[in-house]
N, C-alpha and C. Protein backbone atom coordinates (compact mmCIF):
# COMPACT_ATOMS: atom_id res chain seq x y z
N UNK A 1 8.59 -55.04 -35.50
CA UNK A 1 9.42 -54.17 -34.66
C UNK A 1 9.41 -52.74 -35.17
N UNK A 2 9.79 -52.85 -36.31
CA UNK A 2 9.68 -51.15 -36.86
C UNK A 2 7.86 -50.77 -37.32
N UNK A 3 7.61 -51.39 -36.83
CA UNK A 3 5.98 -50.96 -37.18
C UNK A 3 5.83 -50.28 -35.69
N UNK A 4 6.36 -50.87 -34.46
CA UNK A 4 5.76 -50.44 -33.34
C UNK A 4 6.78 -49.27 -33.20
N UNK A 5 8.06 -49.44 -33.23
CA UNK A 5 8.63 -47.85 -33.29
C UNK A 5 7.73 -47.15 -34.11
N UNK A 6 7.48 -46.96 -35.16
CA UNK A 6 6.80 -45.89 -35.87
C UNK A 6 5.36 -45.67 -34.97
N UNK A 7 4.77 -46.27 -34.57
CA UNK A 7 3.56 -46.10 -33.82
C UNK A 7 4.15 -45.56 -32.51
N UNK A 8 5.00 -45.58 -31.84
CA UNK A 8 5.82 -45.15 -30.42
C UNK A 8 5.57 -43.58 -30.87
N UNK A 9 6.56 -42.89 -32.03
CA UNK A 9 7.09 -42.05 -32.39
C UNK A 9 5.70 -41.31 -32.83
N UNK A 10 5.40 -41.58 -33.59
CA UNK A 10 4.01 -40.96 -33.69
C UNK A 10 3.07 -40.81 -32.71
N UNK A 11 3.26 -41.58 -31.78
CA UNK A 11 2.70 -41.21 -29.98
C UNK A 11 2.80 -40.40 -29.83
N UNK A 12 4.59 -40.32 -29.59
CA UNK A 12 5.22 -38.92 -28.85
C UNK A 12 5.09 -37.88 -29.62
N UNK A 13 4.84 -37.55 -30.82
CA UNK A 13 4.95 -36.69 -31.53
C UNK A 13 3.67 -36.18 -31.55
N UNK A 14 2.60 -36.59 -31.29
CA UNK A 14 1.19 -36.15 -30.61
C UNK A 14 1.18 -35.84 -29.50
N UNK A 15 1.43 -36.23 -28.87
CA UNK A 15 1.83 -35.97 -27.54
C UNK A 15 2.42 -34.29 -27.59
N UNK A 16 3.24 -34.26 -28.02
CA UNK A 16 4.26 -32.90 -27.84
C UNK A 16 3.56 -32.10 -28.52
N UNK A 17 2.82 -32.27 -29.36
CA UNK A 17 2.12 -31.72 -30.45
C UNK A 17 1.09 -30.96 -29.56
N UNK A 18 -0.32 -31.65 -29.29
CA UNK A 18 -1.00 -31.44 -27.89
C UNK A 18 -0.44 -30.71 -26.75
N UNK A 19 0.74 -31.05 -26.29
CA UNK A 19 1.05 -30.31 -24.94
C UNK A 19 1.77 -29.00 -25.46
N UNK A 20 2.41 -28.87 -26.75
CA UNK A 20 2.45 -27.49 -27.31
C UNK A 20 1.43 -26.48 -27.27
N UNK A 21 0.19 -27.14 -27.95
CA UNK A 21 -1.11 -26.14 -27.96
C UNK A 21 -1.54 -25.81 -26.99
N UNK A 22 -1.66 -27.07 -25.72
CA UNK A 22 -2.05 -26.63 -24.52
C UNK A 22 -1.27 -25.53 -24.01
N UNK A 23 0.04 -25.65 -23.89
CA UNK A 23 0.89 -24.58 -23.18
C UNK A 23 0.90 -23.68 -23.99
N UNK A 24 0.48 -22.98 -25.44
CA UNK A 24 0.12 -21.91 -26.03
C UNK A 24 -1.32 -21.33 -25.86
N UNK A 25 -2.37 -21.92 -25.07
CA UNK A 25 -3.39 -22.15 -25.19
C UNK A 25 -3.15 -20.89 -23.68
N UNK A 26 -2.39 -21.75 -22.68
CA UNK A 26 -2.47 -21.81 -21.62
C UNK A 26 -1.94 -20.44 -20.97
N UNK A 27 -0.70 -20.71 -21.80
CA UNK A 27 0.31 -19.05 -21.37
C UNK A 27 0.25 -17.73 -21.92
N UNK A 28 0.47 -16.60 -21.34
CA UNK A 28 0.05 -15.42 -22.52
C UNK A 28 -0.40 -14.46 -21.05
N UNK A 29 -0.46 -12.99 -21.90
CA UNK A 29 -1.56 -12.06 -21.12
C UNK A 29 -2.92 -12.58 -20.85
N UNK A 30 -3.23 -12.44 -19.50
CA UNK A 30 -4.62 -12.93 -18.81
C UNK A 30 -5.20 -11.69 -18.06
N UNK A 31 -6.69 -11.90 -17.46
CA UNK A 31 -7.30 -10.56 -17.00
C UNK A 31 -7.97 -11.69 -16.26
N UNK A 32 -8.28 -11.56 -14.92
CA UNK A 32 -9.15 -11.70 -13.32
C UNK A 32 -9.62 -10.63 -12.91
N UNK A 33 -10.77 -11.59 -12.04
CA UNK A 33 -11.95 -10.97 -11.44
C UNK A 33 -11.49 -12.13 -10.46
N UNK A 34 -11.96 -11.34 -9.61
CA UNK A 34 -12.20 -12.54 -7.58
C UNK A 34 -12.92 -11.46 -6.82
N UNK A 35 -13.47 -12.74 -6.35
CA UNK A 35 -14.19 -11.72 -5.23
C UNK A 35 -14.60 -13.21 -4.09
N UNK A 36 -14.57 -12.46 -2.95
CA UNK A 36 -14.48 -13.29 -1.72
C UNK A 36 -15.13 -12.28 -0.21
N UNK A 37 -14.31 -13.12 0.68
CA UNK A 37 -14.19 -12.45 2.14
C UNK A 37 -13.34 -12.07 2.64
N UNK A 38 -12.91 -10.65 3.37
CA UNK A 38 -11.91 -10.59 3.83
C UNK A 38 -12.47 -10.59 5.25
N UNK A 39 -11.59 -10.74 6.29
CA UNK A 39 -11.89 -10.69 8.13
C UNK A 39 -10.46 -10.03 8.30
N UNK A 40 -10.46 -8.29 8.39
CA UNK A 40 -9.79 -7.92 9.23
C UNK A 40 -9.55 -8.02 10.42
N UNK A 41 -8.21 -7.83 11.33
CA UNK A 41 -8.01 -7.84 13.07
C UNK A 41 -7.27 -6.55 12.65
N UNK A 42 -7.43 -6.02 14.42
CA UNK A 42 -6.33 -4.98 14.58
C UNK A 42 -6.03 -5.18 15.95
N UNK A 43 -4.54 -5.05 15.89
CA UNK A 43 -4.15 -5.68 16.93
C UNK A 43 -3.42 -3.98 17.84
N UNK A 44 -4.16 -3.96 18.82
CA UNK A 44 -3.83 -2.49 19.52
C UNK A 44 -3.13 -2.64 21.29
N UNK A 45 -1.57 -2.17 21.02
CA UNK A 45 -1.10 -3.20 22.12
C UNK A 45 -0.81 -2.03 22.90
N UNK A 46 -1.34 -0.35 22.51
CA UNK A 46 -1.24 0.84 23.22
C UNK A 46 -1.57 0.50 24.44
N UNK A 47 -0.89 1.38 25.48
CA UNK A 47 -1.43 1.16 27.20
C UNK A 47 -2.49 1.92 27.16
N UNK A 48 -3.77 1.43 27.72
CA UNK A 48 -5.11 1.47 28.06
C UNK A 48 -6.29 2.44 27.02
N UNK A 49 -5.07 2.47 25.84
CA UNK A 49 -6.08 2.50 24.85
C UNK A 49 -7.27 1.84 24.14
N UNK A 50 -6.92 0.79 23.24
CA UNK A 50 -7.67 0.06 22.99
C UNK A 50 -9.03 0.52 21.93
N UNK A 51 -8.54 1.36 21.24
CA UNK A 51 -9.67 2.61 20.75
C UNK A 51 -9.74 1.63 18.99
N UNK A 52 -8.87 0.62 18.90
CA UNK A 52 -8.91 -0.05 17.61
C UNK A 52 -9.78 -1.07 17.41
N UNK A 53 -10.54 -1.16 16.39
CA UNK A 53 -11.09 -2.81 16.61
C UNK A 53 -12.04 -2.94 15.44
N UNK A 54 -12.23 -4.35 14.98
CA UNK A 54 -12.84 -4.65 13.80
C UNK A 54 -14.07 -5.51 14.07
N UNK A 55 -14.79 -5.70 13.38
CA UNK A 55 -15.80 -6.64 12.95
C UNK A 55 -16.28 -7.16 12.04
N UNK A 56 -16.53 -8.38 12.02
CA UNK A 56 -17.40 -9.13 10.66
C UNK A 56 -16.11 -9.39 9.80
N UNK A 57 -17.22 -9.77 8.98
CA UNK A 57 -16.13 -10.32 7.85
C UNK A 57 -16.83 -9.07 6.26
N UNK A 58 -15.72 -9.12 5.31
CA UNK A 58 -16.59 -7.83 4.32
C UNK A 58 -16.39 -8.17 3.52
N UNK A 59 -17.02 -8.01 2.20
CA UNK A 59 -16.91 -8.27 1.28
C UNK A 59 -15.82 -7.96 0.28
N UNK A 60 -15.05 -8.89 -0.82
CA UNK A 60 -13.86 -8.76 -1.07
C UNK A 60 -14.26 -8.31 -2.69
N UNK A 61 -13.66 -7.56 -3.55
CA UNK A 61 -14.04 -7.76 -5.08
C UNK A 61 -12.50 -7.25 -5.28
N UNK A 62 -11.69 -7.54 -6.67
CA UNK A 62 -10.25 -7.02 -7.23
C UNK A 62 -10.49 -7.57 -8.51
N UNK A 63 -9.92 -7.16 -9.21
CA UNK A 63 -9.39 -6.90 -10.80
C UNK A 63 -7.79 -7.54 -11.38
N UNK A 64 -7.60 -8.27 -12.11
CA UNK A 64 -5.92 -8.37 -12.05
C UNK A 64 -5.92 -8.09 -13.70
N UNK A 65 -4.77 -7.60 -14.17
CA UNK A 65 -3.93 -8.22 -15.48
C UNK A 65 -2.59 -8.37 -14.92
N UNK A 66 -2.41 -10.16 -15.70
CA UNK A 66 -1.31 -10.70 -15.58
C UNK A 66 -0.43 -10.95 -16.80
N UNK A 67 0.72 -11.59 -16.63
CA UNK A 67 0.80 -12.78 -17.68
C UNK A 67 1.71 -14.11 -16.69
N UNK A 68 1.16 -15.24 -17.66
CA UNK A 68 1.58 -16.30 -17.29
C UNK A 68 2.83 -17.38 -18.01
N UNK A 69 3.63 -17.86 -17.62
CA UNK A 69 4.94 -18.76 -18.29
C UNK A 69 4.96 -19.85 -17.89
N UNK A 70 4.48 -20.79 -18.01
CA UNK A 70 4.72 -22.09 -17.84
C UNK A 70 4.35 -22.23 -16.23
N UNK A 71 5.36 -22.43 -15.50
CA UNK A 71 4.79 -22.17 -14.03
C UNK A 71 4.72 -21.51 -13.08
N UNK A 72 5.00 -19.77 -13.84
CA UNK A 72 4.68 -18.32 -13.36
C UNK A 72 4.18 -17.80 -13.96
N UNK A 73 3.45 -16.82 -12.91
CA UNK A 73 2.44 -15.93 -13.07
C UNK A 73 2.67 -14.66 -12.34
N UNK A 74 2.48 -13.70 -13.15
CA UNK A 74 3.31 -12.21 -12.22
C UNK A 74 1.80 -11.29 -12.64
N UNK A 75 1.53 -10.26 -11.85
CA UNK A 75 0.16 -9.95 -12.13
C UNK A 75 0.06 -8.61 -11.57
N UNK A 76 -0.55 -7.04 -11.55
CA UNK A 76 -0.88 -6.59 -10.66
C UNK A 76 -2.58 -6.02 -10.64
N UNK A 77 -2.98 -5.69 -9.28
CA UNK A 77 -4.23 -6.46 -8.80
C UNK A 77 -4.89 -5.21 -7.88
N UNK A 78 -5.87 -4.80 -8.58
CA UNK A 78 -6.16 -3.69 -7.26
C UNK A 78 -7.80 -4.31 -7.14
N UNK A 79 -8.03 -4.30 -5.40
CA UNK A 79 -8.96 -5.00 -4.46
C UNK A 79 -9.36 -3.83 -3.61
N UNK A 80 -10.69 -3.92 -3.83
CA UNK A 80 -11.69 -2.98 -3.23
C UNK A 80 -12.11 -4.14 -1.81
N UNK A 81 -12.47 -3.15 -0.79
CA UNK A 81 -13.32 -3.81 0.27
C UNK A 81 -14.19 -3.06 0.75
N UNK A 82 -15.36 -4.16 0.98
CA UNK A 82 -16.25 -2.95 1.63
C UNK A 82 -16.16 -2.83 3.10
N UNK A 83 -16.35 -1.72 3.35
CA UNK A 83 -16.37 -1.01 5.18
C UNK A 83 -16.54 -2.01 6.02
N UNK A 84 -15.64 -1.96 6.52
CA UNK A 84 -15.54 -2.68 7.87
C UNK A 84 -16.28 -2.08 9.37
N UNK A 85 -17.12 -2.01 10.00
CA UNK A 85 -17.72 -1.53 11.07
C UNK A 85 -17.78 -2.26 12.38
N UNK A 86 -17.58 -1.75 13.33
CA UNK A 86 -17.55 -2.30 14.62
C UNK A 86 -18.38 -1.10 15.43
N UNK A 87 -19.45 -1.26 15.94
CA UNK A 87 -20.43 -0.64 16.63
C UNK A 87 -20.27 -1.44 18.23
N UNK A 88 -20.65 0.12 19.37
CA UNK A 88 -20.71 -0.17 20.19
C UNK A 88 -19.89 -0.78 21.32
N UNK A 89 -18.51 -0.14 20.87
CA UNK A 89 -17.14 -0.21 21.21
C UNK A 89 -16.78 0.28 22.58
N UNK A 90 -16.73 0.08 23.65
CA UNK A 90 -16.27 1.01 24.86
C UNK A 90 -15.22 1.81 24.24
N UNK A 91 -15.15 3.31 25.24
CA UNK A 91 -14.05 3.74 25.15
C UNK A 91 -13.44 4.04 26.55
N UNK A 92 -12.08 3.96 26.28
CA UNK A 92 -11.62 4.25 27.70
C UNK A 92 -10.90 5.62 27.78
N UNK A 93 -11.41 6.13 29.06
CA UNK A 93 -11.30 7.57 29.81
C UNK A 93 -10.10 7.46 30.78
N UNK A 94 -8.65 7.54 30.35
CA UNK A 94 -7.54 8.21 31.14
C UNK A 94 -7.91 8.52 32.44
N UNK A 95 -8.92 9.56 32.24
CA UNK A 95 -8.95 10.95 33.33
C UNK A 95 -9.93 9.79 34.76
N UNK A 96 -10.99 9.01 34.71
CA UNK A 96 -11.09 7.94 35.47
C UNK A 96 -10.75 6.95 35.62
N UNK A 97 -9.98 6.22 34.40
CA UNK A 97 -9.31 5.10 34.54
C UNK A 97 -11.00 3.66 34.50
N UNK A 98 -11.79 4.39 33.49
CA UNK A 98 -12.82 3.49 33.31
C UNK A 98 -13.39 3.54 31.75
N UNK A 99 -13.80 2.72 31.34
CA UNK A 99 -14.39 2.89 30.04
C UNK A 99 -15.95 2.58 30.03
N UNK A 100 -16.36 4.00 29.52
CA UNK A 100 -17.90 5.00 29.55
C UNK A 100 -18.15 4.63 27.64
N UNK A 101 -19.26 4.79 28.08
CA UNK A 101 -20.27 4.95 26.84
C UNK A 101 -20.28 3.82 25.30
N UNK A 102 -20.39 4.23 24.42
CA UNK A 102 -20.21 3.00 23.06
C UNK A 102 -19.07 4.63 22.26
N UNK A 103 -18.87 3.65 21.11
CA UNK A 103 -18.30 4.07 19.87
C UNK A 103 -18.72 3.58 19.08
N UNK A 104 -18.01 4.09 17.62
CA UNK A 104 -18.27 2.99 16.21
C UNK A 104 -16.82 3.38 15.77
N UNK A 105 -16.33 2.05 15.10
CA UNK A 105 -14.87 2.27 14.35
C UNK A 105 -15.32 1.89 13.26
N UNK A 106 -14.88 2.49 12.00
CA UNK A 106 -15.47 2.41 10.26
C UNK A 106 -13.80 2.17 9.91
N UNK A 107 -13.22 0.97 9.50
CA UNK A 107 -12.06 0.82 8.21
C UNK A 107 -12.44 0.89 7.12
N UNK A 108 -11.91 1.90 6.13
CA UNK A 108 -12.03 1.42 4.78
C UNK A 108 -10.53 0.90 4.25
N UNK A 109 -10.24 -0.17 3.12
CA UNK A 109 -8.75 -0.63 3.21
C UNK A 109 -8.86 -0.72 1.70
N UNK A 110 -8.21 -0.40 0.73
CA UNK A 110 -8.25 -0.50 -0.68
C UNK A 110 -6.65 -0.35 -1.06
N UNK A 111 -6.55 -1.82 -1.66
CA UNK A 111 -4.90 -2.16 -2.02
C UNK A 111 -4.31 -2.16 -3.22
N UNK A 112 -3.43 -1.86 -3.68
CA UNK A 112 -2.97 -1.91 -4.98
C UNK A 112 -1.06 -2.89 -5.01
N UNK A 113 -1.58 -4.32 -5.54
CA UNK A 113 -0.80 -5.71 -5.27
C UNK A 113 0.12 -5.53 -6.57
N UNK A 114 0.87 -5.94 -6.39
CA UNK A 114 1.86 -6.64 -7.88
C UNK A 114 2.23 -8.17 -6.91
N UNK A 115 1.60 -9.20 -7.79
CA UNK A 115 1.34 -10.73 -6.92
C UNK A 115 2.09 -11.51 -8.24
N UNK A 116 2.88 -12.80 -7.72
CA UNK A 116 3.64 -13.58 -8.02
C UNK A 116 3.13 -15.00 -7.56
N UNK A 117 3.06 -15.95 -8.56
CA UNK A 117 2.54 -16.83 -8.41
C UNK A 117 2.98 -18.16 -8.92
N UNK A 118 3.31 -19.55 -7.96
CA UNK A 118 4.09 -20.97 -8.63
C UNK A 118 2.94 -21.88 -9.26
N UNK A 119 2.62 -22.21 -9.81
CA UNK A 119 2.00 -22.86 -10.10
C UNK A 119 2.45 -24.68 -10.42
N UNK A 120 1.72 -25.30 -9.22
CA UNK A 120 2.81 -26.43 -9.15
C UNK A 120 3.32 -27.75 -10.21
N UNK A 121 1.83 -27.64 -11.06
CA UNK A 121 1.19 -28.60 -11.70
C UNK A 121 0.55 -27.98 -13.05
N UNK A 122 1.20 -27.27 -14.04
CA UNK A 122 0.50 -26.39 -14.99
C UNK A 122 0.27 -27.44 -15.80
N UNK A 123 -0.48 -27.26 -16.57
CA UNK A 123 -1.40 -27.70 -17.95
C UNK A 123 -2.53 -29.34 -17.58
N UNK A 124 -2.62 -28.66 -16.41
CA UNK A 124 -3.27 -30.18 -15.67
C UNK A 124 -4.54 -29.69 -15.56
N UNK A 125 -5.46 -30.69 -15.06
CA UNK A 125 -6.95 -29.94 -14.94
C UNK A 125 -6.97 -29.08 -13.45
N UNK A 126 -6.20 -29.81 -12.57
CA UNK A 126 -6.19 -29.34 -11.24
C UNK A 126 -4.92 -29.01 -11.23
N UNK A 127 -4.71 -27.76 -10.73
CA UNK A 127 -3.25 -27.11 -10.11
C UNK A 127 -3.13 -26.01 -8.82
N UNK A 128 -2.36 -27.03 -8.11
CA UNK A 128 -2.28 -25.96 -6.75
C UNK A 128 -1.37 -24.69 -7.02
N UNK A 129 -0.92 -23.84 -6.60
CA UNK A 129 -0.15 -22.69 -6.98
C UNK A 129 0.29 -22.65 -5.67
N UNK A 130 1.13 -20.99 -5.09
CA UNK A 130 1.28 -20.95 -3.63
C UNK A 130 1.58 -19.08 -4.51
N UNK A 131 1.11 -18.16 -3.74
CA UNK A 131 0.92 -16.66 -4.14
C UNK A 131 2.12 -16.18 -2.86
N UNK A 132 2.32 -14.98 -3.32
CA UNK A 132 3.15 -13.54 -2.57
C UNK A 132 3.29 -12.50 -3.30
N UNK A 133 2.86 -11.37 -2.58
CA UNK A 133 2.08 -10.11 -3.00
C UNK A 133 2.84 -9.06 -2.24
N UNK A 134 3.09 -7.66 -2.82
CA UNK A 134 3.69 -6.76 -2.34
C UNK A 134 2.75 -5.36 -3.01
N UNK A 135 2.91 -4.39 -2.18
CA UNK A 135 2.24 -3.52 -2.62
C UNK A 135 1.79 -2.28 -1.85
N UNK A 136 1.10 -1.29 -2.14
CA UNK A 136 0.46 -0.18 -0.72
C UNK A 136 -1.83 -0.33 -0.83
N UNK A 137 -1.78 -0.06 0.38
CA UNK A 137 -3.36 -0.11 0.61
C UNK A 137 -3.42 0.93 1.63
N UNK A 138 -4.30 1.22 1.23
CA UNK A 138 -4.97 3.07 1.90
C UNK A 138 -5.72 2.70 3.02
N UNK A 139 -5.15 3.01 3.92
CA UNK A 139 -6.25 2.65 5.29
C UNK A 139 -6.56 4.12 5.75
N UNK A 140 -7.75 4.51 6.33
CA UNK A 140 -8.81 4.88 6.15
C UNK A 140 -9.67 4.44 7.44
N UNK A 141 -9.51 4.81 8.94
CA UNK A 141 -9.87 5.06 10.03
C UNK A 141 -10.65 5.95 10.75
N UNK A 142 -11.86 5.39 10.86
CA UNK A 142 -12.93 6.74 11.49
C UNK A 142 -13.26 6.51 12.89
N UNK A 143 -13.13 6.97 14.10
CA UNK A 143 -13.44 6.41 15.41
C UNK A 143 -14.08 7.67 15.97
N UNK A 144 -15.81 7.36 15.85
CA UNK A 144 -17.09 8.09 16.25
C UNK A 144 -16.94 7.73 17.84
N UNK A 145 -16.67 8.67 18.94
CA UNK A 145 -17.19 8.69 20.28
C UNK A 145 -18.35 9.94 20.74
N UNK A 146 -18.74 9.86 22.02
CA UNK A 146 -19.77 10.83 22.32
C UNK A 146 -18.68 11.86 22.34
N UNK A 147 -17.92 12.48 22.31
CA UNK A 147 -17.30 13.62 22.40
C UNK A 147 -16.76 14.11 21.02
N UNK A 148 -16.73 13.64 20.18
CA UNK A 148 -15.96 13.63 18.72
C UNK A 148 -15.55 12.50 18.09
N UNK A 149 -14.77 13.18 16.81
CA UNK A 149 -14.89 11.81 15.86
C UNK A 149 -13.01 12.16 15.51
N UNK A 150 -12.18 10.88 15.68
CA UNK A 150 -10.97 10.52 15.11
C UNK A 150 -10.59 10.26 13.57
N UNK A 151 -10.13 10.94 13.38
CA UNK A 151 -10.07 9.87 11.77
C UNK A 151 -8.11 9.76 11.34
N UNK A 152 -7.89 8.72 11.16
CA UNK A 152 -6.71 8.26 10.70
C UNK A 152 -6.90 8.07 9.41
N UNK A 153 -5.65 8.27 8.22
CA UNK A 153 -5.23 8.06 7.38
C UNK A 153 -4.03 7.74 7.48
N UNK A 154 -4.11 6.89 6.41
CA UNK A 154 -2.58 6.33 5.95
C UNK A 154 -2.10 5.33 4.72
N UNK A 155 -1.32 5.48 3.69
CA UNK A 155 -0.66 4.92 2.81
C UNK A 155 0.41 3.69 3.16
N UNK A 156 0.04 2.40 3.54
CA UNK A 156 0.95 1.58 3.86
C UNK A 156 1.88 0.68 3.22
N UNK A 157 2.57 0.58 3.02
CA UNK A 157 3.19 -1.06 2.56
C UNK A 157 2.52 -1.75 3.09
N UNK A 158 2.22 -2.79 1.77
CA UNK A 158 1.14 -3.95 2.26
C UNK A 158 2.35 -5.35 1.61
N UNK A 159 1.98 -6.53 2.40
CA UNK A 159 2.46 -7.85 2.01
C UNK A 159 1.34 -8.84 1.77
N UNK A 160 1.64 -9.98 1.21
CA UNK A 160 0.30 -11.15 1.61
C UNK A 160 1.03 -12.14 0.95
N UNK A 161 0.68 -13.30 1.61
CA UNK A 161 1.06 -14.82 0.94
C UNK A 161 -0.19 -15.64 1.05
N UNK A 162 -0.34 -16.45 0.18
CA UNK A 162 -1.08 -17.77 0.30
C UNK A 162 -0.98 -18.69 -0.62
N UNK A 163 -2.32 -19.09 -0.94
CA UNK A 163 -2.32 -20.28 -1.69
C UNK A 163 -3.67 -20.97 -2.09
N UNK A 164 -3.67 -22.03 -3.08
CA UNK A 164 -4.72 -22.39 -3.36
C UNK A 164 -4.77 -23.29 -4.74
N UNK A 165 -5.96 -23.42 -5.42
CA UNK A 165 -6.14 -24.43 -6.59
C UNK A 165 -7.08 -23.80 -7.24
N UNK A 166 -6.31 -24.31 -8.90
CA UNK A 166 -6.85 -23.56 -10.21
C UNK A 166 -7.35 -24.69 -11.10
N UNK A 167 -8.49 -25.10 -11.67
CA UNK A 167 -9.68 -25.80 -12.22
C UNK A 167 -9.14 -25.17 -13.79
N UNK A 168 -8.95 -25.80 -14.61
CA UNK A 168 -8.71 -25.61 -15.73
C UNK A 168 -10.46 -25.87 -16.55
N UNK A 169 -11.48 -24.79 -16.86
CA UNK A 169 -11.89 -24.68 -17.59
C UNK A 169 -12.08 -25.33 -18.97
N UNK A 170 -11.25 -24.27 -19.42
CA UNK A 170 -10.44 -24.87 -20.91
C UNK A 170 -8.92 -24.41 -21.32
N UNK A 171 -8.55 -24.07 -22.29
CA UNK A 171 -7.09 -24.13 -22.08
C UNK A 171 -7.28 -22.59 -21.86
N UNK A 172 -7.65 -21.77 -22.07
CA UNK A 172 -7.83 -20.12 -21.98
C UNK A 172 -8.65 -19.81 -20.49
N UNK A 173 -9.29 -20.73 -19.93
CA UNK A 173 -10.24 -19.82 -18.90
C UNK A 173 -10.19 -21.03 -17.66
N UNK A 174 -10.04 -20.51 -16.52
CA UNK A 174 -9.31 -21.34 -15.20
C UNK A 174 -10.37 -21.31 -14.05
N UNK A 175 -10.98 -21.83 -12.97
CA UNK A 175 -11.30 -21.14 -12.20
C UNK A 175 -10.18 -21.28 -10.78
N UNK A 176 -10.57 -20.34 -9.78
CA UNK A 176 -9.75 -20.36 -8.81
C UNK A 176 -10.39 -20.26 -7.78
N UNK A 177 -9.45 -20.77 -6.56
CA UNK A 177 -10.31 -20.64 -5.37
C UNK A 177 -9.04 -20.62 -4.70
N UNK A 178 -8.86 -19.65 -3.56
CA UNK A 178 -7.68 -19.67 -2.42
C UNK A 178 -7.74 -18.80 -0.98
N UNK A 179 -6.65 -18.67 -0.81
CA UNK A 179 -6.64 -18.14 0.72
C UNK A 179 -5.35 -17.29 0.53
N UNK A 180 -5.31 -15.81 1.35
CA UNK A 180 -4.58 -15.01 1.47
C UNK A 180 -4.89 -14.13 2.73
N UNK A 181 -3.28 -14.62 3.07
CA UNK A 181 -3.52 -13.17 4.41
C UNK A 181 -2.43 -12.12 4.13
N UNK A 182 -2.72 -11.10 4.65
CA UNK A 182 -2.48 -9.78 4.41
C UNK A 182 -1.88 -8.99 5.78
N UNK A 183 -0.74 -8.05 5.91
CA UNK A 183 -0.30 -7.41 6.64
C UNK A 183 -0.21 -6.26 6.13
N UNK A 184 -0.80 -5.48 6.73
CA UNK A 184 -1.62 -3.72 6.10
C UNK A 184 -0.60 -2.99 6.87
N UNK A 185 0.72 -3.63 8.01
CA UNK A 185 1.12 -2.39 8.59
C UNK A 185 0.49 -1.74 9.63
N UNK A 186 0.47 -0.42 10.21
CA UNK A 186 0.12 -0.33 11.45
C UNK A 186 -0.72 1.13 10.91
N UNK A 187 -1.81 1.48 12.02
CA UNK A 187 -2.53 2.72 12.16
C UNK A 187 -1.67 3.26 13.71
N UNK A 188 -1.13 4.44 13.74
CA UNK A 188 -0.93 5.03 14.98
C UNK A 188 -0.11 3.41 15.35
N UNK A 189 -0.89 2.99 16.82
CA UNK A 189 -0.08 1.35 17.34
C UNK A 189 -0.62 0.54 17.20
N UNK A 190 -1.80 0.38 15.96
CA UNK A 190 -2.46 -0.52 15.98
C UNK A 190 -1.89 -1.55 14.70
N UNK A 191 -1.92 -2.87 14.74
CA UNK A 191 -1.34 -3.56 13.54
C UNK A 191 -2.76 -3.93 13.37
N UNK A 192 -2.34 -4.22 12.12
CA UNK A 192 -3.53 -4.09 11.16
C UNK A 192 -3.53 -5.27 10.20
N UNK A 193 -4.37 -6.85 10.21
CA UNK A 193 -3.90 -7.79 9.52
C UNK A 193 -5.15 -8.19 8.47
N UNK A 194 -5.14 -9.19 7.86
CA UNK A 194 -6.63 -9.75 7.16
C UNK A 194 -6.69 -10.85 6.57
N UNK A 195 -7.06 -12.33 6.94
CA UNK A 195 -7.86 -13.19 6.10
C UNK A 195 -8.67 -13.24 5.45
N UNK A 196 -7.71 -13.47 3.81
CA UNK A 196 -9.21 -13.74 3.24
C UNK A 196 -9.31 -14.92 2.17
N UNK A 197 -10.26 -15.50 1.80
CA UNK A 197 -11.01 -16.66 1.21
C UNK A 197 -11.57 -15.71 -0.27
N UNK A 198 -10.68 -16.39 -1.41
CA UNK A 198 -11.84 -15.91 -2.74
C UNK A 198 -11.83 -17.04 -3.63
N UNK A 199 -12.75 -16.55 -4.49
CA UNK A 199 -12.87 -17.24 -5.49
C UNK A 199 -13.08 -16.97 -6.81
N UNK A 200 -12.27 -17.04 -8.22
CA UNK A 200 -12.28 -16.14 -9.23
C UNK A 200 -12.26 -17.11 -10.43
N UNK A 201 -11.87 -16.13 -11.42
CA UNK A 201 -11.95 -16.43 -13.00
C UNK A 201 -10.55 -15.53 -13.57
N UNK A 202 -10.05 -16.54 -14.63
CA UNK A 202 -8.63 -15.78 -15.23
C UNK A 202 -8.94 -16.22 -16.58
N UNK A 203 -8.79 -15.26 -17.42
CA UNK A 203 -8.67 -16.00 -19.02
C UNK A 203 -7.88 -15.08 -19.86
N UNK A 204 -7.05 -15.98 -20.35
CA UNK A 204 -5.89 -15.77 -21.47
C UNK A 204 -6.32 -15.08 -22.51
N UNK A 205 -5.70 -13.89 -22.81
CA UNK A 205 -6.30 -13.06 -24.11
C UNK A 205 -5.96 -13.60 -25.41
């Protein structure tokens, strides 16, 4: 009987021992890289304007330093995108009440996040998380017609939530893969939103 208590106790005491290192292993200042897709929309509900509009999907790249606590993660995150283009856009003419010729609309959108993160399942090999992000992103509006060229600027409040799952590496280096959408706020009346899909690397300094 007291042979198997002592073998119990010495279990647990490995046990705790192990899940100490792991969660020292695990928690701490960290630095990310992601890079993915984003698919902007703009949603333009002006009367018979319609001069807004996106295409494709673009390429996503961002940077984070965080740190992490057990099953938070607080981080901030600045995400480059590349140009968004939409060629060959009608525009519409007031003065006939018809829309003549093509356009091109060019977004550029570059954000700067402070992101918060649950992590549901820490020190596991697999852990889902669920993200929310606050922050401003520079939008950056060019609208080429045969008569001249528009350009909007603007400094927005930006939001985003999502979610996703983190691959434990080793106890220092994670990989990730998730989903985040984004509300950029409005150009002039256009709202301005974005899905995107990445996939990254985080490791504990």
């Amino acid at each position: 009987m007291l042979k198997n208590i002592t073998i119990s106790l010495f279990a647990l005491a490995c046990g705790l021992f192990f899940a100490n290192n792991a969660a020292a292993g695990c928690n701490g200042l960290y630095i990310g890289v992601r890079g993915g897709g984003a698919n902007p929309t703009i949603d333009d509900n002006s009367a018979g304007s319609n001069r807004f509009d996106t295409g494709g999907t673009d390429l996503m790249l961002s940077g984070a330093l965080g740190y992490r606590h057990n099953y938070f993660r607080a981080e901030v995150e600045y995400i480059w995108r590349d140009t968004n283009e939409k060629k060959d856009k009608p525009v519409y003419d007031p003065d006939f009440d018809i829309y003549v010729g093509g356009a091109t609309g060019e977004l550029d959108y570059t954000s700067y996040m402070f992101n918060i993160y649950l992590d549901l399942a820490p020190y596991t090999w697999f852990t889902p998380y669920l993200s929310a992000g606050v922050g401003m992103t520079r939008l950056e509006y060019t609208f080429k017609y045969a008569d001249g060229t528009d350009n909007y600027d603007k400094d927005n409040f930006t939001w985003s939530v999502g979610g996703g799952i983190s691959a434990k590496m080793t106890n220092k280096l994670n990989l990730d893969v998730g989903y985040r959408y984004f509300d950029f706020g409005k150009i002039d009346s256009a709202q301005l939103h974005s899905h995107e899909v990445y996939g990254g690397l985080r490791y504990v300094l």
